[in-house]
Every structure is written in structure tokens, then in C-alpha cells.
N, C-alpha and C. Protein backbone atom coordinates (compact mmCIF):
# COMPACT_ATOMS: atom_id res chain seq x y z
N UNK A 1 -4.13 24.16 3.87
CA UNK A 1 -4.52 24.33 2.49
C UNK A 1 -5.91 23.75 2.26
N UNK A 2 -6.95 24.21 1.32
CA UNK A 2 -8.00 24.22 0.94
C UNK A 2 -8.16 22.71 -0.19
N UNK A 3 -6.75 22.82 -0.90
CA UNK A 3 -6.79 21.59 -1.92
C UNK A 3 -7.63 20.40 -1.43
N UNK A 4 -8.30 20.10 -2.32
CA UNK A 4 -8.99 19.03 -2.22
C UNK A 4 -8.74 17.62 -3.34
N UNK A 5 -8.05 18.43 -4.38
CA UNK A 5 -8.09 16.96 -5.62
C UNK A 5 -6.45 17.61 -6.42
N UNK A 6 -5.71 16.44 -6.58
CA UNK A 6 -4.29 16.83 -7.30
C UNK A 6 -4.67 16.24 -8.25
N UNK A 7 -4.21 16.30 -9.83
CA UNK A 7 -3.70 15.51 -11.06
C UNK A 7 -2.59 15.63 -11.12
N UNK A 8 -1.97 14.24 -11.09
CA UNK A 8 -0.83 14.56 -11.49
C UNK A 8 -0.39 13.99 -13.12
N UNK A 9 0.19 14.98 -13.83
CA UNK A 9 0.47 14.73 -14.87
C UNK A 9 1.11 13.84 -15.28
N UNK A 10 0.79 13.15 -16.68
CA UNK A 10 1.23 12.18 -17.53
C UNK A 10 2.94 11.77 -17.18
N UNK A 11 3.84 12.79 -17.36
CA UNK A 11 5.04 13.19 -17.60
C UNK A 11 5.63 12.90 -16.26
N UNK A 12 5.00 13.32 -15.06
CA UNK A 12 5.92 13.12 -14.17
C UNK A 12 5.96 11.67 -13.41
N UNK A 13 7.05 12.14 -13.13
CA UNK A 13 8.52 10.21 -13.06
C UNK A 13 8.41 10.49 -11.79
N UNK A 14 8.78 10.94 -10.78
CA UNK A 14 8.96 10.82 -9.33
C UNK A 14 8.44 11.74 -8.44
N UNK A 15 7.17 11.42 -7.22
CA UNK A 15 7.13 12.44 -6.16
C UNK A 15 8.06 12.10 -5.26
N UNK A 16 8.84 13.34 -4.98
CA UNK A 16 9.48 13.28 -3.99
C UNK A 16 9.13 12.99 -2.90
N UNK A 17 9.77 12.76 -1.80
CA UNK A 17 9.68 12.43 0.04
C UNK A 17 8.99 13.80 0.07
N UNK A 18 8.27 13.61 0.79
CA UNK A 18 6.83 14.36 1.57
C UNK A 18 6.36 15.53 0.38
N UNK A 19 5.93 14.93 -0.77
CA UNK A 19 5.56 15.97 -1.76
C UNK A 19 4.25 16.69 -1.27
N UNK A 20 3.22 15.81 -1.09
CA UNK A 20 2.20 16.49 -0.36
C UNK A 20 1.88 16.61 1.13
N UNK A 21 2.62 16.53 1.94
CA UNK A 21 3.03 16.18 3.16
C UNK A 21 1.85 17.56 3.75
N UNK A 22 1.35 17.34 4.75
CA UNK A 22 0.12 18.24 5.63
C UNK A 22 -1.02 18.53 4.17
N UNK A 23 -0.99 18.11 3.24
CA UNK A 23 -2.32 18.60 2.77
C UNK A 23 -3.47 18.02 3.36
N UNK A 24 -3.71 18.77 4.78
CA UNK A 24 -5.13 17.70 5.53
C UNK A 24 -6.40 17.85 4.53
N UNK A 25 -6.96 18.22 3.71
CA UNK A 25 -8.18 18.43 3.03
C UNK A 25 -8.07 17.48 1.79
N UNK A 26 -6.48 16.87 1.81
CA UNK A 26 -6.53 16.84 0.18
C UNK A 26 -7.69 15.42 0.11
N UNK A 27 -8.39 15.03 -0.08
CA UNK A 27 -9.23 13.76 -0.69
C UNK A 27 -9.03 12.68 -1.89
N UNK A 28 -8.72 13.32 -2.83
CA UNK A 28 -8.42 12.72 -4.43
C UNK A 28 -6.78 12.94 -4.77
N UNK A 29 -6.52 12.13 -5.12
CA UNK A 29 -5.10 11.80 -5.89
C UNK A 29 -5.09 11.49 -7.43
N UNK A 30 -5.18 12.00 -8.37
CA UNK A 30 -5.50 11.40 -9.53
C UNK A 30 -4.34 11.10 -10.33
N UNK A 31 -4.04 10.02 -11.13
CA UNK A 31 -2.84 10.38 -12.21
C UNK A 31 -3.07 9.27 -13.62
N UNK A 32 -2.67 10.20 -14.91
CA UNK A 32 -3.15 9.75 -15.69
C UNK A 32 -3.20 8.67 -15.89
N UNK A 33 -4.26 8.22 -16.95
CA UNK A 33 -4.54 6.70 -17.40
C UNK A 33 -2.95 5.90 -17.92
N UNK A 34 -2.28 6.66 -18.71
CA UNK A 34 -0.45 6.44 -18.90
C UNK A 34 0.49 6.95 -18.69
N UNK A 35 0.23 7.25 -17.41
CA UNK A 35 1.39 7.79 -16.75
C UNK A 35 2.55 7.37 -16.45
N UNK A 36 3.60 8.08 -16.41
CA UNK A 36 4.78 7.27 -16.28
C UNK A 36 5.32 7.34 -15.25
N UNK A 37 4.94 8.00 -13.84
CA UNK A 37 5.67 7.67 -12.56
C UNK A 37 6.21 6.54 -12.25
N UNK A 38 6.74 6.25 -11.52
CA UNK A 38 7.61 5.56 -11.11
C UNK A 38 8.28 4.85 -10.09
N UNK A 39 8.28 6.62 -8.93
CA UNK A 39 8.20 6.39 -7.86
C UNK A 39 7.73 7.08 -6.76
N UNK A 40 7.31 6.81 -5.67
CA UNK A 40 6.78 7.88 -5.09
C UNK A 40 7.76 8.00 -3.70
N UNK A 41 8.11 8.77 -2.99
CA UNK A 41 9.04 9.01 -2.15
C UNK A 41 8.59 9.08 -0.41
N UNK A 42 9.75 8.51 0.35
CA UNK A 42 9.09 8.80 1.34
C UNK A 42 8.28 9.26 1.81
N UNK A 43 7.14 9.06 2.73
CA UNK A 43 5.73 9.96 3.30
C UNK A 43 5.60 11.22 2.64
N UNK A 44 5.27 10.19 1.19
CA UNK A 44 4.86 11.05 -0.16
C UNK A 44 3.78 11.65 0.22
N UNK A 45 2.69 11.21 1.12
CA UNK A 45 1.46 11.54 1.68
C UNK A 45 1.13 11.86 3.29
N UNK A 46 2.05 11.74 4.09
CA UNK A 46 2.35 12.31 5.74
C UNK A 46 1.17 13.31 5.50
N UNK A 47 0.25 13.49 6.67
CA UNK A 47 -0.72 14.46 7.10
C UNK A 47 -1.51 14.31 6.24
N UNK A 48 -1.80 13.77 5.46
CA UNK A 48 -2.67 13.92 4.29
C UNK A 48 -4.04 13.30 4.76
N UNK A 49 -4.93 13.35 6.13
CA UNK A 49 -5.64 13.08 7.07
C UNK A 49 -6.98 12.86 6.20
N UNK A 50 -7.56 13.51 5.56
CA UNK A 50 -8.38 13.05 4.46
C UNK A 50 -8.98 11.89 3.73
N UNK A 51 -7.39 11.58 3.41
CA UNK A 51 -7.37 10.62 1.60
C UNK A 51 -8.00 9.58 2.02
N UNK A 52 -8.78 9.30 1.06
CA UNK A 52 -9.38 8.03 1.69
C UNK A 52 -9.66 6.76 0.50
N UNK A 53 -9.09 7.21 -0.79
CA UNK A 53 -8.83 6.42 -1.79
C UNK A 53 -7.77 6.22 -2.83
N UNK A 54 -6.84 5.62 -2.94
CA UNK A 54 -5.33 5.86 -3.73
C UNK A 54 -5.50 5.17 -5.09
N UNK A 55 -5.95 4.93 -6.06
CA UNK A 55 -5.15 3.70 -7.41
C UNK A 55 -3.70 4.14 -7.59
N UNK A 56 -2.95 3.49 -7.45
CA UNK A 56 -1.42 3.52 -7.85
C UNK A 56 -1.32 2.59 -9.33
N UNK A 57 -0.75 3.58 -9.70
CA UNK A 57 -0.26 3.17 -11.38
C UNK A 57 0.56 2.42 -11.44
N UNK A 58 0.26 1.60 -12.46
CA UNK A 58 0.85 0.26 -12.94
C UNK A 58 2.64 0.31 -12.86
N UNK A 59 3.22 1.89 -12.77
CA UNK A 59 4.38 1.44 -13.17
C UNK A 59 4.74 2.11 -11.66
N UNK A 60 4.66 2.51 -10.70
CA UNK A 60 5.19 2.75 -9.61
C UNK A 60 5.62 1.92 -8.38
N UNK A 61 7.02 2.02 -8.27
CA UNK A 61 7.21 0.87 -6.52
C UNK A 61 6.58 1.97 -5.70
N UNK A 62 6.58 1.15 -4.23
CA UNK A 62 6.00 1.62 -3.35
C UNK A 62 7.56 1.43 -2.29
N UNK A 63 7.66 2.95 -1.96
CA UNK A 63 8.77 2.54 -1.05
C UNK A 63 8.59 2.94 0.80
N UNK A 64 10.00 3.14 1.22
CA UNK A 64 9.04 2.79 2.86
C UNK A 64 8.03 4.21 3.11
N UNK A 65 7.39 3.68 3.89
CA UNK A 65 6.63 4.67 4.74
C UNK A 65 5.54 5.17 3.72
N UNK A 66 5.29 4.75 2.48
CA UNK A 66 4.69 5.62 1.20
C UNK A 66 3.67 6.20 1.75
N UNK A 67 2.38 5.55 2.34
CA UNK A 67 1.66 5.97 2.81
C UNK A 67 1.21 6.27 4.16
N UNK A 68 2.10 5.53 4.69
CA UNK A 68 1.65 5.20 6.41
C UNK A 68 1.16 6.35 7.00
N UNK A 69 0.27 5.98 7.98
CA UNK A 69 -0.37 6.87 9.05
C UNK A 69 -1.69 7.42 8.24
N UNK A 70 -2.09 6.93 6.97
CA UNK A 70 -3.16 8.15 6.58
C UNK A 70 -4.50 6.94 6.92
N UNK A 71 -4.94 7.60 8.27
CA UNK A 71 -6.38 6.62 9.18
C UNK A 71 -7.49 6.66 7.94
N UNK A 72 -7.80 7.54 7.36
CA UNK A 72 -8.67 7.37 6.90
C UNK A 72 -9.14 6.98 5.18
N UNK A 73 -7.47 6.22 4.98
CA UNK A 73 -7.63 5.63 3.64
C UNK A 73 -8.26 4.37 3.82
N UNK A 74 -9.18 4.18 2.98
CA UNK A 74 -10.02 2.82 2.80
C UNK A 74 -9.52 1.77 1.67
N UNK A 75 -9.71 2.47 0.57
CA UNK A 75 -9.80 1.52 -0.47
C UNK A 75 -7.72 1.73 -0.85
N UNK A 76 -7.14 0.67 -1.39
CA UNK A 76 -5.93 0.91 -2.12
C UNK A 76 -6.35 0.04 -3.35
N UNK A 77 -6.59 0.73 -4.84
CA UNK A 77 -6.46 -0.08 -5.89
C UNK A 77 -5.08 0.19 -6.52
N UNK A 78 -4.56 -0.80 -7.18
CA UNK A 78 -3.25 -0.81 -7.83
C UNK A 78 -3.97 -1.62 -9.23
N UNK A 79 -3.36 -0.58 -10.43
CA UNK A 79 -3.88 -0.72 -11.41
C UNK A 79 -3.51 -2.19 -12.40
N UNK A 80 -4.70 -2.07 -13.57
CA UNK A 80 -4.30 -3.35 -13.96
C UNK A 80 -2.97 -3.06 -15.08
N UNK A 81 -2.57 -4.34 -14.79
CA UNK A 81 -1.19 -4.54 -15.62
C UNK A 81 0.16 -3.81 -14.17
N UNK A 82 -0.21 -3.66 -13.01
CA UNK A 82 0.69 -3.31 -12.49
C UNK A 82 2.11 -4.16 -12.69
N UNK A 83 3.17 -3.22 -12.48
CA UNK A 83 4.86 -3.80 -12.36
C UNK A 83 5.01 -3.93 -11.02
N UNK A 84 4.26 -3.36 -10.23
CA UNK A 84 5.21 -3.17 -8.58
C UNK A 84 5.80 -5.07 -8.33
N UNK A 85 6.66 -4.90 -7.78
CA UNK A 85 7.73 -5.62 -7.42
C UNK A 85 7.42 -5.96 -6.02
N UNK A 86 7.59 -4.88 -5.46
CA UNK A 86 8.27 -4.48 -3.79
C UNK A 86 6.79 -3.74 -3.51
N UNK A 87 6.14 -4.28 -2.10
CA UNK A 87 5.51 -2.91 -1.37
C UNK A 87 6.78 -2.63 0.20
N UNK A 88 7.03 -1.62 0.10
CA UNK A 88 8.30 -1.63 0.70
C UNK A 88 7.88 -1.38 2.03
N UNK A 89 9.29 -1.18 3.02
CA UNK A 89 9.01 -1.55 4.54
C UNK A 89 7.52 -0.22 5.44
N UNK A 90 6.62 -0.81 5.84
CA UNK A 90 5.58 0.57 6.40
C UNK A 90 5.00 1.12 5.69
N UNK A 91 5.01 0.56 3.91
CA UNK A 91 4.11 1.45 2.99
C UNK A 91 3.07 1.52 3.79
N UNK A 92 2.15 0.87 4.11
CA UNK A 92 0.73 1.23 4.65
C UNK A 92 0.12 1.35 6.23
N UNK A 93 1.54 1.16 6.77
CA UNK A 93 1.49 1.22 8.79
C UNK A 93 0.19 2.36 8.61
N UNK A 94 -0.71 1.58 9.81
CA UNK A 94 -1.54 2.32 10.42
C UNK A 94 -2.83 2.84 9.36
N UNK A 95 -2.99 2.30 8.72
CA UNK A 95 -4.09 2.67 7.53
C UNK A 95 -5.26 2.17 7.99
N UNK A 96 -6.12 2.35 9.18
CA UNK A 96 -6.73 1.09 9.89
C UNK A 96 -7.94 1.32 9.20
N UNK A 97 -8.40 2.20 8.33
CA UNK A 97 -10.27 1.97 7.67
C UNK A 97 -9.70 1.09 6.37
N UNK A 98 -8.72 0.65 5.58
CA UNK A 98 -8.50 -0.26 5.10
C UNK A 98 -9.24 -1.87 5.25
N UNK A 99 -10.55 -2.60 4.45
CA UNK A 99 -10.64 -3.76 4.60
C UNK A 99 -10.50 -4.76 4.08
N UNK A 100 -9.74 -4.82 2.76
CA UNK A 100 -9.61 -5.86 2.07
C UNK A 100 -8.22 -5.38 1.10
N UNK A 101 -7.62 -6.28 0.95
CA UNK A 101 -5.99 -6.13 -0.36
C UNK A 101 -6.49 -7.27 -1.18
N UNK A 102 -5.70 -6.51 -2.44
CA UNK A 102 -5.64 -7.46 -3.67
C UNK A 102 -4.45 -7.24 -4.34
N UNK A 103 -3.42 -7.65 -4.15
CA UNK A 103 -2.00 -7.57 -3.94
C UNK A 103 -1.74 -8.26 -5.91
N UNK A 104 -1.25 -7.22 -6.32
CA UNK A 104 -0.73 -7.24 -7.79
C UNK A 104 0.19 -8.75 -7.91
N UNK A 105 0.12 -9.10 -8.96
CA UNK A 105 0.78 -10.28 -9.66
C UNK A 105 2.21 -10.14 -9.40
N UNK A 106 3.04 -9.27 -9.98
CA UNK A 106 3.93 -9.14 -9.60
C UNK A 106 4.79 -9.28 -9.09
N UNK A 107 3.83 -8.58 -7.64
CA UNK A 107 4.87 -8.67 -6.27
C UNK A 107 5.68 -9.65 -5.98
N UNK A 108 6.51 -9.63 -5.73
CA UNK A 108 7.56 -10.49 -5.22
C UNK A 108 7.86 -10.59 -3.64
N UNK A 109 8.03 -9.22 -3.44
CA UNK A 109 8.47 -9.15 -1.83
C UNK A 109 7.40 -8.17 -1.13
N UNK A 110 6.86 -8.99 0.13
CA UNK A 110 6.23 -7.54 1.26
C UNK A 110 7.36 -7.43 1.98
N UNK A 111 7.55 -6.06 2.46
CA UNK A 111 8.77 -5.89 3.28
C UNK A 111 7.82 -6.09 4.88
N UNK A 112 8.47 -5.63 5.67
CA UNK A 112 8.54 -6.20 7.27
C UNK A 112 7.53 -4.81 7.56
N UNK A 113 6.78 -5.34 8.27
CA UNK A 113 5.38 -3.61 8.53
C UNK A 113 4.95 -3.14 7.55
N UNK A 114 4.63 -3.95 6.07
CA UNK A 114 4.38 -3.51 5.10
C UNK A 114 2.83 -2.79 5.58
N UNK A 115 2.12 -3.85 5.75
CA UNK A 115 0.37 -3.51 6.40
C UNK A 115 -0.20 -3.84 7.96
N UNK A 116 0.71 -3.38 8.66
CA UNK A 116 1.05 -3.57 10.11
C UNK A 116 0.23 -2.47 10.85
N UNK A 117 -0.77 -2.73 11.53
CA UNK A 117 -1.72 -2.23 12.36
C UNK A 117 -2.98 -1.38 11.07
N UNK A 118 -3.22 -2.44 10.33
CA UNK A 118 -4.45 -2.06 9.69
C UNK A 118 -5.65 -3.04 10.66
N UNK A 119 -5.79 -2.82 11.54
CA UNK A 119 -7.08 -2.95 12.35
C UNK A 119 -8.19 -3.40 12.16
N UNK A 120 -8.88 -3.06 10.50
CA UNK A 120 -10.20 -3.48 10.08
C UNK A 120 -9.61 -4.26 9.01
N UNK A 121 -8.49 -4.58 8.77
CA UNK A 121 -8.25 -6.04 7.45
C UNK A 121 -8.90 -6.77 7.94
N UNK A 122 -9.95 -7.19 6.75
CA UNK A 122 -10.31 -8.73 6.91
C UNK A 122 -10.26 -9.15 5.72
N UNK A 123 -9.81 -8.98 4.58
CA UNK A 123 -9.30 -10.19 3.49
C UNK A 123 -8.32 -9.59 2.61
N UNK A 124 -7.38 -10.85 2.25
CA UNK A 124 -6.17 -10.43 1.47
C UNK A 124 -6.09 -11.45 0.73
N UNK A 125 -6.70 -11.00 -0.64
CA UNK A 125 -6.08 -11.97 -1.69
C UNK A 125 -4.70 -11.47 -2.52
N UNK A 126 -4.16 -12.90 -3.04
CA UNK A 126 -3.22 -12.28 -4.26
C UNK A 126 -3.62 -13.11 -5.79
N UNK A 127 -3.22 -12.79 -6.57
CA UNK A 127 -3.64 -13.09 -7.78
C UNK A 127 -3.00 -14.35 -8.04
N UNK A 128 -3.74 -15.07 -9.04
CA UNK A 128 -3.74 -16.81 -9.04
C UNK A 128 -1.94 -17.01 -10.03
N UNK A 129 -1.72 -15.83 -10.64
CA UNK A 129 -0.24 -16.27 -10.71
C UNK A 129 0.33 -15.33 -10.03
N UNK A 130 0.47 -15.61 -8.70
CA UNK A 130 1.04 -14.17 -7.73
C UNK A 130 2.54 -14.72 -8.13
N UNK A 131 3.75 -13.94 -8.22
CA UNK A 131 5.23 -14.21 -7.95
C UNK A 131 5.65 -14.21 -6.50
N UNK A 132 4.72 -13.85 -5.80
CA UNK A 132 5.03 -13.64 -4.09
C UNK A 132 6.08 -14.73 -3.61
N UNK A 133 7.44 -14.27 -3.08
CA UNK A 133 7.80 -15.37 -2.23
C UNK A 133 8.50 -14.97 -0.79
N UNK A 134 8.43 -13.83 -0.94
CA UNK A 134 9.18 -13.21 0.23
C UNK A 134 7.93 -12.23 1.24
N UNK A 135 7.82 -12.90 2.81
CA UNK A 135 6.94 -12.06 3.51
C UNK A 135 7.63 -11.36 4.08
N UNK A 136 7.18 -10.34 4.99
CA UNK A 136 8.29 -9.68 5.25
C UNK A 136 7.93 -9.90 7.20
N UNK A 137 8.70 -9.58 8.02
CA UNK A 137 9.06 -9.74 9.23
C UNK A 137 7.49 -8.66 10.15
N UNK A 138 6.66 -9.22 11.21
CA UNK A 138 5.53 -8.41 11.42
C UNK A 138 4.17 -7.47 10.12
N UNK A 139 4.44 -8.61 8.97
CA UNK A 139 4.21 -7.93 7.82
C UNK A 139 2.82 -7.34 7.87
N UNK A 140 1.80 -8.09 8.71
CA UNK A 140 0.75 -7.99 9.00
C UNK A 140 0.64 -7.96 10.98
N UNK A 141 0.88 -7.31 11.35
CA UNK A 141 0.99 -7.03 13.23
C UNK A 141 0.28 -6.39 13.31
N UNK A 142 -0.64 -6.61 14.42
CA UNK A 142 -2.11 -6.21 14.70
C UNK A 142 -3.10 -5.70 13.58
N UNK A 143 -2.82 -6.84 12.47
CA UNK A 143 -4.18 -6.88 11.97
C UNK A 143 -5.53 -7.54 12.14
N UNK A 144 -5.86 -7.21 13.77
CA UNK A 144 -6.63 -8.02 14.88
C UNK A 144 -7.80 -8.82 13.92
N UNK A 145 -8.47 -8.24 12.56
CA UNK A 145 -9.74 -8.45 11.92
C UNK A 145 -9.44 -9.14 10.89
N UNK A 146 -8.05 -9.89 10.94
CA UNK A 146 -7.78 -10.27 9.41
C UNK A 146 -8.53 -11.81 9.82
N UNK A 147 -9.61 -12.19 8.53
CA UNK A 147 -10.07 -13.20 8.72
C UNK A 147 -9.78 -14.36 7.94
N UNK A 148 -9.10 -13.65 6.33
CA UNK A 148 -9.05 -15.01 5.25
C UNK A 148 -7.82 -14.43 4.66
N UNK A 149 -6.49 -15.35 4.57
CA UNK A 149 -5.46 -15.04 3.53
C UNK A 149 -5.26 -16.53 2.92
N UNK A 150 -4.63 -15.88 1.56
CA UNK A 150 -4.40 -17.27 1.56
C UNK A 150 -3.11 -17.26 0.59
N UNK A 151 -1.67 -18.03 1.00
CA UNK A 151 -0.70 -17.79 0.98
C UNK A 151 -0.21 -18.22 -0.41
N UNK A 152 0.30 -17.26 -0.93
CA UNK A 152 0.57 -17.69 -2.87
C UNK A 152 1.56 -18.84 -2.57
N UNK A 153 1.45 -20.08 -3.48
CA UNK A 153 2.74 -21.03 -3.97
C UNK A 153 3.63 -20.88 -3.16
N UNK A 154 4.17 -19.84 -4.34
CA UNK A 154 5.44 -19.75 -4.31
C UNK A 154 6.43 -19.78 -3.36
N UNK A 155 5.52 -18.79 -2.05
CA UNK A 155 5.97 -18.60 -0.37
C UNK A 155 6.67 -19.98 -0.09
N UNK A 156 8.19 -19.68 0.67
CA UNK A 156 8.83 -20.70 1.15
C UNK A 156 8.59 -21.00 2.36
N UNK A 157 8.67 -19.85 2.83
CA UNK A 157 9.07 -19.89 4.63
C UNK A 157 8.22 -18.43 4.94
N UNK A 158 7.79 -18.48 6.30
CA UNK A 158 7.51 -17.48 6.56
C UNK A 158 7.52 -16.87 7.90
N UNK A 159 7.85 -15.98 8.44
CA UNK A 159 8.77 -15.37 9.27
C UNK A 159 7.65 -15.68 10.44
N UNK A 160 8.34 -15.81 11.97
CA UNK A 160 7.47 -16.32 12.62
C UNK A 160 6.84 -15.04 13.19
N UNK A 161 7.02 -14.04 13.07
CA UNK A 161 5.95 -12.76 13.67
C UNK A 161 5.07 -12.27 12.48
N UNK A 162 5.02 -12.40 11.21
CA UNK A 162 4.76 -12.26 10.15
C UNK A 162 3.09 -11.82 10.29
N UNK A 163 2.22 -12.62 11.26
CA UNK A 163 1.60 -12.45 11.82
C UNK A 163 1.14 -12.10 13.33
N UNK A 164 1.57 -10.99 13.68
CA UNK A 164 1.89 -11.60 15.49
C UNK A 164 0.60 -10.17 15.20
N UNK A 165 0.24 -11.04 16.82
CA UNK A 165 -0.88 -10.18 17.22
C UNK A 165 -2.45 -10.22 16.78
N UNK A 166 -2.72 -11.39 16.00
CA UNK A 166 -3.85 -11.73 15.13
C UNK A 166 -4.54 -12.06 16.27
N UNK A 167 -5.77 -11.74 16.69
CA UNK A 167 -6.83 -12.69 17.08
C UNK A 167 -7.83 -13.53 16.95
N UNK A 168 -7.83 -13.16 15.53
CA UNK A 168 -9.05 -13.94 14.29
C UNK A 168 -8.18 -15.47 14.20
């Protein structure tokens, strides 16, 4: 397919598991300023070889696999006033032109391979009242370039592969 830019409308609540799945050209994802999605579904984006910039709306979880595998996403903004809760297990496996997170207030839990083989991470902040307390298992694995995190409060414990594979 030729597509290059989706809107997705105000109204819609859920993309399904692999809604845009092989759109290799697609580039732009847009969705309104008050939109009410919600959720987006398994490798909502699979093949989508292109994309190389996402904002996710304030009211959407991220569940597994959401984005994984798309090499040539860079930037992930998550909007202000986000709800996400959960970035769930592999949302972002393999996203390796990715270089910096700014992980919503919110969050509570990264699941296990949340941002696992992003390659060019080198900084991850979270916001000064992050809710973060749960990391998740290899949450960050071979993120060889990660150079500065710095772990919210709240964090109790944290899983001993959580980082495996760092060389920085």
C-alpha cells in the first residue's frame, strides 16, 4: 500500500491486533487532540517499516507487542495528561533508532521486554512524581547505549536481569 498518513478519528475506542499490520510506507499516525481510544491491540503496527514517530494519547494502555519490531521509530511522545498505567510486555522490542524515553507519571508497571533491544537508548527519564514501582524482568536487555536512568522512589526491588546486557 501507498498510504502514507492515517487519522484516526475522535470516536474511535480500540485498534484492533494488527490493524495496520504491513502498511510498509505508512510514516504518520495521527489521532485527535480528544480522542478517546483506549486501546491499541496486539502488533497494532507489525510491518509498519516506515513509522518513525508515534504520540500516544493520553487515554490509551499500551499492551504486549504494541509496537515492537518497527526499526525505524525514533521519537515515542505520550501525551500530556497521559493515564497509561501499564507499558505492557514487548511494547517497544527492537525499536533500536529510539534515543531517549520520558515515561508518563502514571505508569505504574514496565512489563518484562518492555524496551528490550533498543540499541541507541541513551536516556530515560520519568517524571518527578512518577507512580513507577514495578520493573519488569529484562525490561531494558541490550540496551548496550543506555547511559543515564534514574530510578523513580517509589521502585522497591528490582529484578536482577532488568538490565542484563548493558555495557555503558
Amino acid at each position: 500500500s501507498s498510504l502514507e498518513t492515517i487519522t484516526v478519528p475522535r470516536l474511535v475506542t480500540e485498534l484492533p491486533a494488527l490493524a495496520f499490520a504491513g502498511l510498509t510506507n505508512l510514516r504518520n499516525v495521527r489521532f485527535a487532540e480528544d480522542s478517546k481510544l483506549t486501546t491499541f491491540g496486539k502488533f497494532t503496527f507489525q510491518g509498519c517499516s516506515s513509522l518513525e514517530t508515534i504520540s500516544i494519547p493520553a487515554s490509551v494502555e499500551l499492551p504486549t507487542f504494541a509496537f515492537a519490531g518497527l526499526y525505524n521509530l525514533k521519537t515515542i511522545e505520550f501525551a500530556e495528561g497521559s493515564q497509561l498505567t501499564e507499558i505492557g510486555f514487548g511494547a517497544f522490542i527492537g525499536c533500536v533508532k529510539v534515543t531517549s524515553l520520558q515515561i508518563p507519571a502514571g505508569v505504574e508497571k514496565l512489563a518484562a521486554l518492555a524496551f528490550a533491544g533498543l540499541t541507541n537508548l541513551r536516556n530515560v527519564s520519568f517524571a518527578e512524581d512518577s507512580k513507577l514501582t514495578t520493573f519488569g524482568t529484562f525490561m531494558f536487555k541490550g540496551c548496550s547505549s543506555l547511559e543515564t536512568i534514574t530510578v523513580p522512589r517509589l521502585v522497591t526491588e528490582l529484578p536482577a536481569l532488568a538490565f542484563a546486557g548493558l555495557t555503558n
